[in-house]
Protein backbone atom coordinates (compact mmCIF):
# COMPACT_ATOMS: atom_id res chain seq x y z
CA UNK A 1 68.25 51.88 133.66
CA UNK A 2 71.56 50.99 135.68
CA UNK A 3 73.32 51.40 132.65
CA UNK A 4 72.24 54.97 132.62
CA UNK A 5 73.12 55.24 136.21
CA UNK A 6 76.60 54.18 135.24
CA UNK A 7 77.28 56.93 132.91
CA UNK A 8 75.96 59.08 134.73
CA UNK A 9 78.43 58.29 137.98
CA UNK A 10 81.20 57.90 135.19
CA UNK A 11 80.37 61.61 133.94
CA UNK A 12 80.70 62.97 137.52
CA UNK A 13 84.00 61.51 138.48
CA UNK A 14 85.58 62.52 135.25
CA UNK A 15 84.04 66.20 136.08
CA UNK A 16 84.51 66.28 139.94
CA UNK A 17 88.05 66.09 140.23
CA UNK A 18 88.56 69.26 137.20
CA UNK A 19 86.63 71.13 139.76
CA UNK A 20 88.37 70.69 142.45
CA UNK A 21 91.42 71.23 140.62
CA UNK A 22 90.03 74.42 139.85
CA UNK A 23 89.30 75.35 143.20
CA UNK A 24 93.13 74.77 144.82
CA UNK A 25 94.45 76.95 142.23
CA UNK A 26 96.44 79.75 143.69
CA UNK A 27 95.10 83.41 143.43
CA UNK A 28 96.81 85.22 140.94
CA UNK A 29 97.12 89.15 140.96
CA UNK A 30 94.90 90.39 138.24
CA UNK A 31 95.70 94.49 138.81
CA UNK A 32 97.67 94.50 136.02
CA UNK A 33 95.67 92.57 133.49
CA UNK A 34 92.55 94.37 135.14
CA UNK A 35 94.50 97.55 134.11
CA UNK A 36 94.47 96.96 130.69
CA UNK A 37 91.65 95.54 130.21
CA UNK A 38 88.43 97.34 128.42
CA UNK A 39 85.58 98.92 131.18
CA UNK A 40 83.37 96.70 129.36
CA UNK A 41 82.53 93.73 126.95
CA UNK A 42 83.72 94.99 123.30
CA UNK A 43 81.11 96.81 120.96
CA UNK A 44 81.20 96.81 116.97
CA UNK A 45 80.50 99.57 115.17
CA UNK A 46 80.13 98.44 111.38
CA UNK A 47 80.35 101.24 109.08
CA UNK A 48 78.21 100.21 106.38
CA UNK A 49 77.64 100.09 103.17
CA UNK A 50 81.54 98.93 102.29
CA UNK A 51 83.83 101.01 101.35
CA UNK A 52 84.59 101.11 97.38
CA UNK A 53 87.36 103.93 96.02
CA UNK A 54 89.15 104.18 93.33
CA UNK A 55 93.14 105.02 94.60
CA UNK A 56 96.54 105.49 92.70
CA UNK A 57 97.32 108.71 91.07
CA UNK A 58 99.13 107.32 87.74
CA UNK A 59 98.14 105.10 85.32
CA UNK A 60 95.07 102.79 85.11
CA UNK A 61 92.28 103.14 87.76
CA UNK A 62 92.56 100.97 91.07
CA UNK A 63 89.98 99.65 92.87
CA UNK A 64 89.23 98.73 96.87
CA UNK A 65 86.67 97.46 98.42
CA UNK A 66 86.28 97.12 102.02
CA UNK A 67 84.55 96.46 105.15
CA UNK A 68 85.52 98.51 108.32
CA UNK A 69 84.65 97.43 111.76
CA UNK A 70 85.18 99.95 114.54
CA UNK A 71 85.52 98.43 118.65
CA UNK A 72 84.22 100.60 121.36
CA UNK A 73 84.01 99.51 124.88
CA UNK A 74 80.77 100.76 125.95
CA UNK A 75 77.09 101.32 124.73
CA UNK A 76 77.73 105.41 125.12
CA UNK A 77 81.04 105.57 122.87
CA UNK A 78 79.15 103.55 120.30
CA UNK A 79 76.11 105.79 120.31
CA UNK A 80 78.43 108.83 120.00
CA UNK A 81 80.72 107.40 117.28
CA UNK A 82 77.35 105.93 115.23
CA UNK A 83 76.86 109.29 115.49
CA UNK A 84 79.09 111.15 113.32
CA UNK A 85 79.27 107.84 110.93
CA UNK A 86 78.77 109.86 108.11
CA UNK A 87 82.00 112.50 108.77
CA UNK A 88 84.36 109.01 110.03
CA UNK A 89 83.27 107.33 106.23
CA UNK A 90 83.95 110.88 105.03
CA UNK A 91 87.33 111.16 106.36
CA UNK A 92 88.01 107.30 105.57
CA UNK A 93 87.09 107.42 102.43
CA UNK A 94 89.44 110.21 101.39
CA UNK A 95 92.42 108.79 103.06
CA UNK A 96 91.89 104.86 101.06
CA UNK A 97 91.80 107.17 97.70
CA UNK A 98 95.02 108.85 98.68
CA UNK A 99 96.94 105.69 98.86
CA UNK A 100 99.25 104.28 96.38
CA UNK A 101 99.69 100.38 94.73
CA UNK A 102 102.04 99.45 96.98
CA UNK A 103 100.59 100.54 100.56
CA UNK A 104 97.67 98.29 98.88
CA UNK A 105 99.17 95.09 97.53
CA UNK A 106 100.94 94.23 100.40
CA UNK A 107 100.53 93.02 104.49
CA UNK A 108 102.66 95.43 105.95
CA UNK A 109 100.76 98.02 103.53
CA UNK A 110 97.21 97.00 104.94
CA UNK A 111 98.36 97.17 108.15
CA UNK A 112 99.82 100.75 108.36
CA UNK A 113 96.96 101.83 106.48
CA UNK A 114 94.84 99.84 109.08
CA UNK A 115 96.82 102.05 111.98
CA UNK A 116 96.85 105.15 110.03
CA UNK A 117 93.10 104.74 109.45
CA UNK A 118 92.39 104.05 113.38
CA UNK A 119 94.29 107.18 113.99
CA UNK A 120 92.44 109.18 111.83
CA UNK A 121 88.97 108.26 113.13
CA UNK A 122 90.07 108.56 116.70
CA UNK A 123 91.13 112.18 116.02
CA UNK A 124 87.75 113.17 114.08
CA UNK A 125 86.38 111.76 117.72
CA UNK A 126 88.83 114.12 119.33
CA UNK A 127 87.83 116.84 117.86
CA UNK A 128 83.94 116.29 117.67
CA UNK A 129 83.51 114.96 121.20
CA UNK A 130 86.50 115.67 123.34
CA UNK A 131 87.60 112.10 123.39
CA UNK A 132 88.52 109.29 121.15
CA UNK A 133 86.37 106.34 122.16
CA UNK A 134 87.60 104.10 119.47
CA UNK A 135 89.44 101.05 121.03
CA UNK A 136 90.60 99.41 117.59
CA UNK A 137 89.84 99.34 113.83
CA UNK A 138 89.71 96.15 111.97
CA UNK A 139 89.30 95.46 108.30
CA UNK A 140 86.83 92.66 107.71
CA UNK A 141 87.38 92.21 104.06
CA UNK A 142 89.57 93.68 101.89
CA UNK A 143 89.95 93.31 97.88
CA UNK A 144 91.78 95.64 95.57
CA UNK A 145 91.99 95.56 91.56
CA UNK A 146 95.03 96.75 89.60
C-alpha cells in the first residue's frame, strides 16, 4: 500500500510543476488568430456515394474515382449545403469529366482541380443561397485509370 502511495506522490510532482508552468505563461494577444479563426468547431459534409467519371476527350476512356469532403463551420451552413447536394455533385461531376490526363496524373494537377472544384461549389452556394458557406474542399481518396 505505501508503494502505491509512492507513485502516486511521484505522479503529482512530475504533474505539479507543468501546471504551474502553465500558469506563469505570459498572455498572448489572440485578436488576430481569433480573426481568422472559424465561428465554430469544423463540420463535414461528405458527398456520398463517390464520385466515378469517365474524363479525357481523346483516346482510350479514363477513369476517377473519388471521395469529396466539404468543411462548413456551423450546423446551419451544413444543413443548407446538404441541401442542394444533389446540384453541388451535379456541378462536380461535370467539371472531373472535363479534365484532361495531365490535370489528373499529377500533385499540382489534383490540387488546382481541388481549388477549382472548391470554387465551383462555393459559387453554386452563391447563387442558391446568397452566400458561400463552404470553408474548404478536401479529396479523401482519389484513384484514376489510364
Amino acid at each position: 500500500m505505501l508503494r502505491h502511495w509512492k507513485l502516486l506522490a511521484l505522479m503529482l510532482s512530475l504533474l505539479l510543476p507543468a501546471g504551474v508552468q502553465a500558469e506563469d505563461a505570459p498572455a498572448t494577444d489572440t485578436t488576430a488568430t481569433d480573426a481568422a479563426a472559424p465561428a465554430g468547431p469544423a463540420k463535414y459534409i461528405y458527398m456520398e456515394p463517390a464520385f466515378v467519371v469517365n474524363y479525357g476527350s481523346t483516346g482510350r476512356m479514363r477513369y476517377l474515382r473519388t471521395e469529396v469532403v466539404l468543411r462548413v463551420s456551423s450546423v446551419e451552413a451544413a444543413a443548407r449545403v446538404s441541401q442542394h447536394k444533389p446540384y453541388l455533385r451535379n456541378n462536380l461531376v461535370m467539371l472531373f469529366s472535363a479534365q484532361e490526363g495531365e490535370v489528373m496524373n499529377s500533385p499540382q494537377g489534383r490540387e488546382s482541380l481541388r481549388k477549382v472544384a472548391l470554387d465551383e461549389v462555393r459559387a453554386v452556394m452563391e447563387q442558391l443561397e446568397g452566400t458561400a458557406d463552404i470553408d474548404d474542399l478536401y479529396f479523401s481518396n482519389f484513384v484514376v485509370q489510364n
